[in-house]
Protein backbone atom coordinates (compact mmCIF):
# COMPACT_ATOMS: atom_id res chain seq x y z
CA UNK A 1 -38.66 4.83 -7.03
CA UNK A 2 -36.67 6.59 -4.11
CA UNK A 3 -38.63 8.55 -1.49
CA UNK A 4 -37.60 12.06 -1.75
CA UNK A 5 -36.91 11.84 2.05
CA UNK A 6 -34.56 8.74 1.02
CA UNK A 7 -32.97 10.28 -1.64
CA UNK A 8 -31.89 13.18 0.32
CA UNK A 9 -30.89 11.30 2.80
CA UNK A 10 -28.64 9.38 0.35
CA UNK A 11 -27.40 12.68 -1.41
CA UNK A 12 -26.23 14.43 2.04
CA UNK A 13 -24.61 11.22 3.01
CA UNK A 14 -22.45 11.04 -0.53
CA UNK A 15 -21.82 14.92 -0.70
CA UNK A 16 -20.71 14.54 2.91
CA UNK A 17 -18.25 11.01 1.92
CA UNK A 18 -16.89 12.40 -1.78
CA UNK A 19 -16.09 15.52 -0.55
CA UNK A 20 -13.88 14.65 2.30
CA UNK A 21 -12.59 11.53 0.48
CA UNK A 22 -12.09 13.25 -3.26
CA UNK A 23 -9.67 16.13 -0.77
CA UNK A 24 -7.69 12.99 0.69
CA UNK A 25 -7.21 11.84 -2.97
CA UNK A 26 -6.00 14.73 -5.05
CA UNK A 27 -3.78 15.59 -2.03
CA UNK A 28 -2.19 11.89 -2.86
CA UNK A 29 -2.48 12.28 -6.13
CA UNK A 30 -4.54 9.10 -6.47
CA UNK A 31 -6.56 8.51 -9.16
CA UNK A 32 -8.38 4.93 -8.05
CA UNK A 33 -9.97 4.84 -4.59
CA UNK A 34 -13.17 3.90 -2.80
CA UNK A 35 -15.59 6.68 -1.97
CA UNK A 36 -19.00 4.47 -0.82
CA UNK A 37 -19.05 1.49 1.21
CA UNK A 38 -22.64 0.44 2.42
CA UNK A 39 -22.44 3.60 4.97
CA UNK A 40 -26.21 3.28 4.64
CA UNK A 41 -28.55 0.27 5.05
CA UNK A 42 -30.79 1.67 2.81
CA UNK A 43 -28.44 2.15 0.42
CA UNK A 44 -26.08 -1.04 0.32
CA UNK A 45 -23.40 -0.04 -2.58
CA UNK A 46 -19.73 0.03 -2.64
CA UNK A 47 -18.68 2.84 -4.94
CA UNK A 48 -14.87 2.91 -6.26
CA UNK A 49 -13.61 5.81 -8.34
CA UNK A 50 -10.99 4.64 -11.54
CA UNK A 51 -10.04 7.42 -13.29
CA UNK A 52 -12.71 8.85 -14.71
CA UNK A 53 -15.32 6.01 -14.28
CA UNK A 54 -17.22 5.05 -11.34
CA UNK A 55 -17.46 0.85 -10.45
CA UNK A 56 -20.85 0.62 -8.38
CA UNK A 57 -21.86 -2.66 -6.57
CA UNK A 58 -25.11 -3.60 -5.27
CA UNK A 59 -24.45 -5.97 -2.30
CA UNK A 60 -27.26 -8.67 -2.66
CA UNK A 61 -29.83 -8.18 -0.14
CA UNK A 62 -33.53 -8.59 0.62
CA UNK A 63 -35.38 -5.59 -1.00
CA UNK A 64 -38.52 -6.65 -1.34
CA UNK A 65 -39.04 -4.93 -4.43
CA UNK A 66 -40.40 -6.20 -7.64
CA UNK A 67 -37.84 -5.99 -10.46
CA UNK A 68 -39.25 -3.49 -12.46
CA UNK A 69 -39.32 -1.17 -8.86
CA UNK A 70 -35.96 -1.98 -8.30
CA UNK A 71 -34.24 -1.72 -11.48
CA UNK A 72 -36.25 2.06 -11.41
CA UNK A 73 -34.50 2.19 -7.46
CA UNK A 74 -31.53 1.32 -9.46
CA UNK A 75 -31.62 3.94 -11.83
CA UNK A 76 -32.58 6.97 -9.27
CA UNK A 77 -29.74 5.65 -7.39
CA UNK A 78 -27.40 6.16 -10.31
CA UNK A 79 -28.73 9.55 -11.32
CA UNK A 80 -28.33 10.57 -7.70
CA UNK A 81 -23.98 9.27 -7.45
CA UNK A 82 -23.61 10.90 -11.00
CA UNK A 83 -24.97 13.88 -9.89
CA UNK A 84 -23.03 13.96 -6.89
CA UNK A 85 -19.77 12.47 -8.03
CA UNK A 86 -19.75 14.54 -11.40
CA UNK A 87 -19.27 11.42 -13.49
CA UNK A 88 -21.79 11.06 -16.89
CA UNK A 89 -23.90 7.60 -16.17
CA UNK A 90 -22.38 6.27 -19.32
CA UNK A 91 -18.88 6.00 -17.29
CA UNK A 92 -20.73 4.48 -14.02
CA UNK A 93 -20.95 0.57 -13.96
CA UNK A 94 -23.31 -1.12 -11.80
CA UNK A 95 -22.98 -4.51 -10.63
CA UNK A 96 -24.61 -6.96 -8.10
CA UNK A 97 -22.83 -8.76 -5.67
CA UNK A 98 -22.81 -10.61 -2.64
CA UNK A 99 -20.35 -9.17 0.29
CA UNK A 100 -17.82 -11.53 0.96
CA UNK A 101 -15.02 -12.11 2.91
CA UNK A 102 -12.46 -14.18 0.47
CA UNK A 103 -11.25 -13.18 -2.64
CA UNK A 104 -11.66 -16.42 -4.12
CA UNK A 105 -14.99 -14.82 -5.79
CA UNK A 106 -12.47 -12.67 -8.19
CA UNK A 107 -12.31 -15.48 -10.64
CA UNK A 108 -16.07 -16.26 -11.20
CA UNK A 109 -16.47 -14.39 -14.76
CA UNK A 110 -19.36 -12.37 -15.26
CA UNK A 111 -19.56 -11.11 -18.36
CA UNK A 112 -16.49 -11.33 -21.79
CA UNK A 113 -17.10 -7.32 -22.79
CA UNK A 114 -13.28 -7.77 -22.59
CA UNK A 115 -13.77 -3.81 -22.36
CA UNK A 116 -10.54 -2.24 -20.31
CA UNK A 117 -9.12 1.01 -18.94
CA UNK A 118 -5.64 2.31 -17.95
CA UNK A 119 -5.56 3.17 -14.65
CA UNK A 120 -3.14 5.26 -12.84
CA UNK A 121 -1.64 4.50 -9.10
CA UNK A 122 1.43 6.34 -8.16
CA UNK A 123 3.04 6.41 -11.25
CA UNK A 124 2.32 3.18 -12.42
CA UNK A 125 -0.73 1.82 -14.93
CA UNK A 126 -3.02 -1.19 -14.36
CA UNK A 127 -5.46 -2.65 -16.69
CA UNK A 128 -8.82 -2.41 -15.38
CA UNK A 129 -11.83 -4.39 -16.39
CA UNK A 130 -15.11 -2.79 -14.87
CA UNK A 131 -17.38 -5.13 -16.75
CA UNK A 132 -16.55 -8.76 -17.07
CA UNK A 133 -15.60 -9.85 -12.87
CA UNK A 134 -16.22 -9.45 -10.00
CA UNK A 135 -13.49 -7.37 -8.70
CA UNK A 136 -11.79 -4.93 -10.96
CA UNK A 137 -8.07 -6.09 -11.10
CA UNK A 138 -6.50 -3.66 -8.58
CA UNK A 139 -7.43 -4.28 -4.65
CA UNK A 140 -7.34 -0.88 -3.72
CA UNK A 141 -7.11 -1.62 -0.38
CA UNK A 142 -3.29 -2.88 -0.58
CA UNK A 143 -2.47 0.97 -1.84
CA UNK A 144 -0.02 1.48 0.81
CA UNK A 145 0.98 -2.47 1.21
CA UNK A 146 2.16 -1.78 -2.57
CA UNK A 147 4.21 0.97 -1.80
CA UNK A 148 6.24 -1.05 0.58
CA UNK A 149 6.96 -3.63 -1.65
CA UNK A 150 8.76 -1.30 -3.88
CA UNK A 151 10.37 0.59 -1.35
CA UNK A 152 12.22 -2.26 -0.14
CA UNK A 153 12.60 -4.51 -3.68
CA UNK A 154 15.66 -2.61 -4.97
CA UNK A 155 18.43 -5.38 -5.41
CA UNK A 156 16.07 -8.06 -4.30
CA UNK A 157 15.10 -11.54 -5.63
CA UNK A 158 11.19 -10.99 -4.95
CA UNK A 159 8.29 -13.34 -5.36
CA UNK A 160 4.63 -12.58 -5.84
CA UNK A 161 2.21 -15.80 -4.51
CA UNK A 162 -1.20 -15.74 -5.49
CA UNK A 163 -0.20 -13.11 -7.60
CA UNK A 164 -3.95 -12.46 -9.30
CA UNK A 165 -3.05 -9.26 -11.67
CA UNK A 166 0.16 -8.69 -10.91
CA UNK A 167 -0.15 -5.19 -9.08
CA UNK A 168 2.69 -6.42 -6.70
CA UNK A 169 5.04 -7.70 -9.07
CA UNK A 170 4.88 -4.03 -11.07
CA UNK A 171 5.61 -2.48 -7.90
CA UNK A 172 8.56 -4.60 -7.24
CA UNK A 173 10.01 -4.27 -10.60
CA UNK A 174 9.40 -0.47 -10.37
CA UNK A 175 11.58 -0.41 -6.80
CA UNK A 176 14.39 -2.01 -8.63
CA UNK A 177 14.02 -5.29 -8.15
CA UNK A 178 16.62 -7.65 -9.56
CA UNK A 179 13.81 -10.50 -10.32
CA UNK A 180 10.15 -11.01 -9.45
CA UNK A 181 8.49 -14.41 -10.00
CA UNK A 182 4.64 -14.51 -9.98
CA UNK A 183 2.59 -17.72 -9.56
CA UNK A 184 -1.24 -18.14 -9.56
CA UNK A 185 -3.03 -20.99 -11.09
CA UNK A 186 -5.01 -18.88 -13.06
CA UNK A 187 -3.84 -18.57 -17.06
CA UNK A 188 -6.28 -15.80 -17.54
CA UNK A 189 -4.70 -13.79 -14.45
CA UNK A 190 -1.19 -14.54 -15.10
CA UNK A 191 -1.71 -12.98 -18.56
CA UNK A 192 -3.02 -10.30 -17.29
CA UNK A 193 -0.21 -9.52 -14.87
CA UNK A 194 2.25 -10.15 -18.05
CA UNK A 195 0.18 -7.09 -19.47
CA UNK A 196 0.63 -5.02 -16.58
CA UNK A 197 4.13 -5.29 -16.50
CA UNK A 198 4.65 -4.98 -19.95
CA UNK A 199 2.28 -1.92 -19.96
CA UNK A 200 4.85 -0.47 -17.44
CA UNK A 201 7.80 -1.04 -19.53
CA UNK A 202 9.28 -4.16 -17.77
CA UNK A 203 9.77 -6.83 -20.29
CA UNK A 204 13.06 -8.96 -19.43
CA UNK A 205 12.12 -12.26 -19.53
CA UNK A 206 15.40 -13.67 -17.53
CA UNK A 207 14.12 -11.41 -15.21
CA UNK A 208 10.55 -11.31 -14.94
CA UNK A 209 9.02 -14.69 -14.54
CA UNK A 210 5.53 -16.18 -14.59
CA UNK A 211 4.53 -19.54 -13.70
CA UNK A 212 1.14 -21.11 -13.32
CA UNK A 213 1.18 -23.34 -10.65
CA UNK A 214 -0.69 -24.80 -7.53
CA UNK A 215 0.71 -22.27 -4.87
CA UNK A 216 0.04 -24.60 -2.06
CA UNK A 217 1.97 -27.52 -3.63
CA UNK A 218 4.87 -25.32 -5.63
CA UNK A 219 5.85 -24.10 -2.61
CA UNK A 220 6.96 -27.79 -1.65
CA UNK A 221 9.61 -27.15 -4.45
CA UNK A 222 10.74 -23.47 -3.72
CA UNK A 223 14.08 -23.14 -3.32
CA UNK A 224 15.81 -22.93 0.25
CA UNK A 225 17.03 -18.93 1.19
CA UNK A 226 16.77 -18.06 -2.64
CA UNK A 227 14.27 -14.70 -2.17
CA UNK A 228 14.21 -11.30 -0.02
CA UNK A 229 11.12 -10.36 -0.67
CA UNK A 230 7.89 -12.49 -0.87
CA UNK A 231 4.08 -11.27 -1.15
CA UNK A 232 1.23 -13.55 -0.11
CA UNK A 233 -2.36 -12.71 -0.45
CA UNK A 234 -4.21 -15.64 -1.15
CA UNK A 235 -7.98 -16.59 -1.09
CA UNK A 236 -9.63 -17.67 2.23
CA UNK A 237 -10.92 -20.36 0.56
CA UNK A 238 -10.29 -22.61 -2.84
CA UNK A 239 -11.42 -25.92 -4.58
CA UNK A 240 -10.34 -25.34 -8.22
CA UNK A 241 -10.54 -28.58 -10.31
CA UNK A 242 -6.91 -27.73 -11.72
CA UNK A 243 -5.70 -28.16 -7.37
CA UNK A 244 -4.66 -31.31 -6.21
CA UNK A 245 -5.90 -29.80 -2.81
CA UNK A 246 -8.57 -27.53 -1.49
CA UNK A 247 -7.17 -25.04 0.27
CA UNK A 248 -8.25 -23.16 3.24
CA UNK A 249 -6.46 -20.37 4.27
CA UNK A 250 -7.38 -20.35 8.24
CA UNK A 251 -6.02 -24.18 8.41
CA UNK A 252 -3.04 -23.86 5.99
CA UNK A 253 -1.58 -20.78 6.64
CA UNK A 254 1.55 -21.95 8.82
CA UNK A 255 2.01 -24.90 6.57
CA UNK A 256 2.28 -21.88 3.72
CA UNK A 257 3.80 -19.37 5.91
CA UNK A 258 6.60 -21.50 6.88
CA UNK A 259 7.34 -22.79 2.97
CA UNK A 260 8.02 -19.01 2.50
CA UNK A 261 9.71 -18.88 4.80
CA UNK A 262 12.27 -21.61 4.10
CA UNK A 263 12.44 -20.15 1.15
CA UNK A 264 13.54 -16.49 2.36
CA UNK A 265 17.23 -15.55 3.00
CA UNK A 266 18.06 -15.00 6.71
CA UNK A 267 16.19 -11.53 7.18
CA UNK A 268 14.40 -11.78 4.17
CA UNK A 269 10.74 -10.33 4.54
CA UNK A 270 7.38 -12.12 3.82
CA UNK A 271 4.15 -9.85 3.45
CA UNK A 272 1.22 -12.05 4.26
CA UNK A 273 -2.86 -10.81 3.99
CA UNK A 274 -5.60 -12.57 4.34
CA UNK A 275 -9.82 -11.19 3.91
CA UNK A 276 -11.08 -13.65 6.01
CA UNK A 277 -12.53 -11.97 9.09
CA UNK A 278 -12.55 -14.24 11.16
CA UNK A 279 -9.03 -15.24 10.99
CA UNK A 280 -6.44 -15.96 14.28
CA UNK A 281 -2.85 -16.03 13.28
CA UNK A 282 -0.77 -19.66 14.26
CA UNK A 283 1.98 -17.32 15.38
CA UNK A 284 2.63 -20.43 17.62
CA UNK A 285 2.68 -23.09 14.60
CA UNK A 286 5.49 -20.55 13.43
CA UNK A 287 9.25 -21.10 13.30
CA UNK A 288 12.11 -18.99 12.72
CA UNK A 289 10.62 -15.37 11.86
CA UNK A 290 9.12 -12.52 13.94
CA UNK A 291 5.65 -10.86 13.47
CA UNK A 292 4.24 -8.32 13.67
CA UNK A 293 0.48 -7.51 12.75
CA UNK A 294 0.70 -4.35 10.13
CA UNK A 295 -2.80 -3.73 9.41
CA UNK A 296 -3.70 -0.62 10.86
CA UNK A 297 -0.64 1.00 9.27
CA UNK A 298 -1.33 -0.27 5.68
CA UNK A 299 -4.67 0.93 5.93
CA UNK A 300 -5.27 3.80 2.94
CA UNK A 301 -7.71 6.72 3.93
CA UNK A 302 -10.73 5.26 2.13
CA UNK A 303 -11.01 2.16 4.01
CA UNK A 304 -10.55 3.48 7.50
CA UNK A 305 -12.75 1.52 9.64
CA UNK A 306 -13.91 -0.65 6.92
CA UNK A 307 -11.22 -2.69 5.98
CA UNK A 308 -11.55 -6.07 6.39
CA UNK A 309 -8.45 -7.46 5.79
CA UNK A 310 -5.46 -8.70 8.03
CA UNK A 311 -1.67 -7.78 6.70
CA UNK A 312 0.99 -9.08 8.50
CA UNK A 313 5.11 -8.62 8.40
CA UNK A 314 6.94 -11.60 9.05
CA UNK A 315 10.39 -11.31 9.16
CA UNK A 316 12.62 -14.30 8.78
CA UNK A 317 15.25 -14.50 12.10
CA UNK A 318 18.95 -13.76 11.07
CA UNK A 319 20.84 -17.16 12.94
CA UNK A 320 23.44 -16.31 16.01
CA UNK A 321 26.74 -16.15 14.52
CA UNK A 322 28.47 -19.54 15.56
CA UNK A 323 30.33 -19.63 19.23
CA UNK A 324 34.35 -19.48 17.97
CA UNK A 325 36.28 -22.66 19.25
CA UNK A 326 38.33 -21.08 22.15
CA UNK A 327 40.71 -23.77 22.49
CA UNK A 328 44.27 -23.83 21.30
């Protein structure tokens, strides 16, 4: 049970929050954004808005309830964001979880409801599954990062690393892009990025490739100045039994970034993000690009000052054109 001083604490605070986010979102016509994120201790939930259903996480903390108190805290909680948000409580799903900072966490499976939704992001649909992981299949808080991608993917040979649901490689295809390759050692992901792009009408299989693969050792094999474009947002942390390597993302990333970037054409551009918060950039373990940290500017309106995520733009250095042989 909620205190009524609590709970109207908790309404004002949401009220305040959806209002001013829910204007933000209908002004760019988006349909999937965050409207909660643990503004108050006493009320520890991320809340994320997909369509017309409402994802609502519980970060794991000390309550000090018993579990038939908080299960009924639970419940007022939900009454309250329903009420608030306008969304019936048999389109809000709640969830535990613990706050992290790596997105390795996305493939730990929850639940196999296999129960989906078609969500809507400028123009484009995603499967969504509110029920069965962790995270949803759509990291809202690459919105804008997305909208790069297919600004600049007409023409281009682009590749998706760590691809996870394939959100990327649909924005790529829908800038134009003359081939996108996505890798991720997950089978389960991978077909679920197939969906997404199939879902979105992109279907060419000479042109749209998957492979599931060890990113950290494929990338030994990628092919020198083959892509333009390259995406690469991968987990701050991984052990799968299928790696031939653990990987950790604070000690590997110039070994990674500098694969990619062999494998760019002179100019060519690599996106690179990481969530671990704690993370310093090698920009001195670097070779042949430029960088330049683009977080602030890929930040969407409902994660201002609570994103924490680092996006970077590395761009790979064009060579000097060779000194002509002056001599007769």
């Amino acid at each position: 049970m909620i205190s009524p001083e609590k709970a109207t604490m908790f309404r004002n605070r949401l009220i305040k929050v959806f209002r001013h986010i829910n204007r933000a979102a209908r002004r760019q016509e988006t349909s999937c954004y965050r409207i909660y994120d643990h503004d108050l201790p006493e009320f520890p939930f991320c809340i994320e808005k997909y369509e017309d259903w409402l994802y609502v996480a519980e970060y794991r903390r000390s309550h000090h309830m018993e579990e038939t108190e908080h299960e009924q805290w639970l419940e007022d909680s939900k009454v309250i964001i329903g009420e608030i948000t306008g969304v019936p409580a048999s389109r809000i799903v709640l969830r535990t979880r613990q706050r992290k900072s790596s997105r390795q966490d996305q493939y730990q499976k929850l639940d196999d409801e296999q129960q989906f939704i078609i969500a809507r992001e400028q123009g484009l649909e995603f499967k969504i599954n509110l029920t069965d992981y962790l995270d949803t299949g759509l990291f809202l808080d690459h919105r804008i990062t997305r909208s790069l991608v297919r600004e600049q993917s007409k023409d281009m040979k682009v590749l998706n690393l760590f691809c996870y649901t394939g959100s990327f490689s649909v924005y790529a295809a829908a800038g134009g892009a003359a081939e996108v390759v996505s890798v991720d050692l997950s089978k389960t992901y991978l077909k679920w990025a197939t969906e997404n792009m199939e879902l979105n009408g992109f279907l060419n299989p000479d042109k749209f490739i998957y492979k599931q693969e060890d990113v950290k050792q494929w990338l030994m094999t990628l092919p020198p100045a083959y892509f333009d474009l390259i995406v690469m947002d991968p987990p701050t942390f991984s052990n799968s039994k299928r790696m031939d390597d653990f990987l950790d993302i604070q000690r590997d990333h110039p070994a990674l970034i500098n694969q990619a970037i062999a494998g760019l054409k002179p100019g060519g551009i690599l996106y690179f993000s990481t969530n671990f918060s704690r993370f310093q950039l090698q920009a001195e373990a670097l070779t042949g690009c430029l960088v330049k940290d683009i977080t602030r500017f890929t930040t969407p309106f409902d994660f201002r000052d609570k994103l924490n995520r680092y996006c970077f733009l590395i761009r790979k250095e064009v060579p000097e054109p060779a000194l002509q042989d002056l001599h007769p």
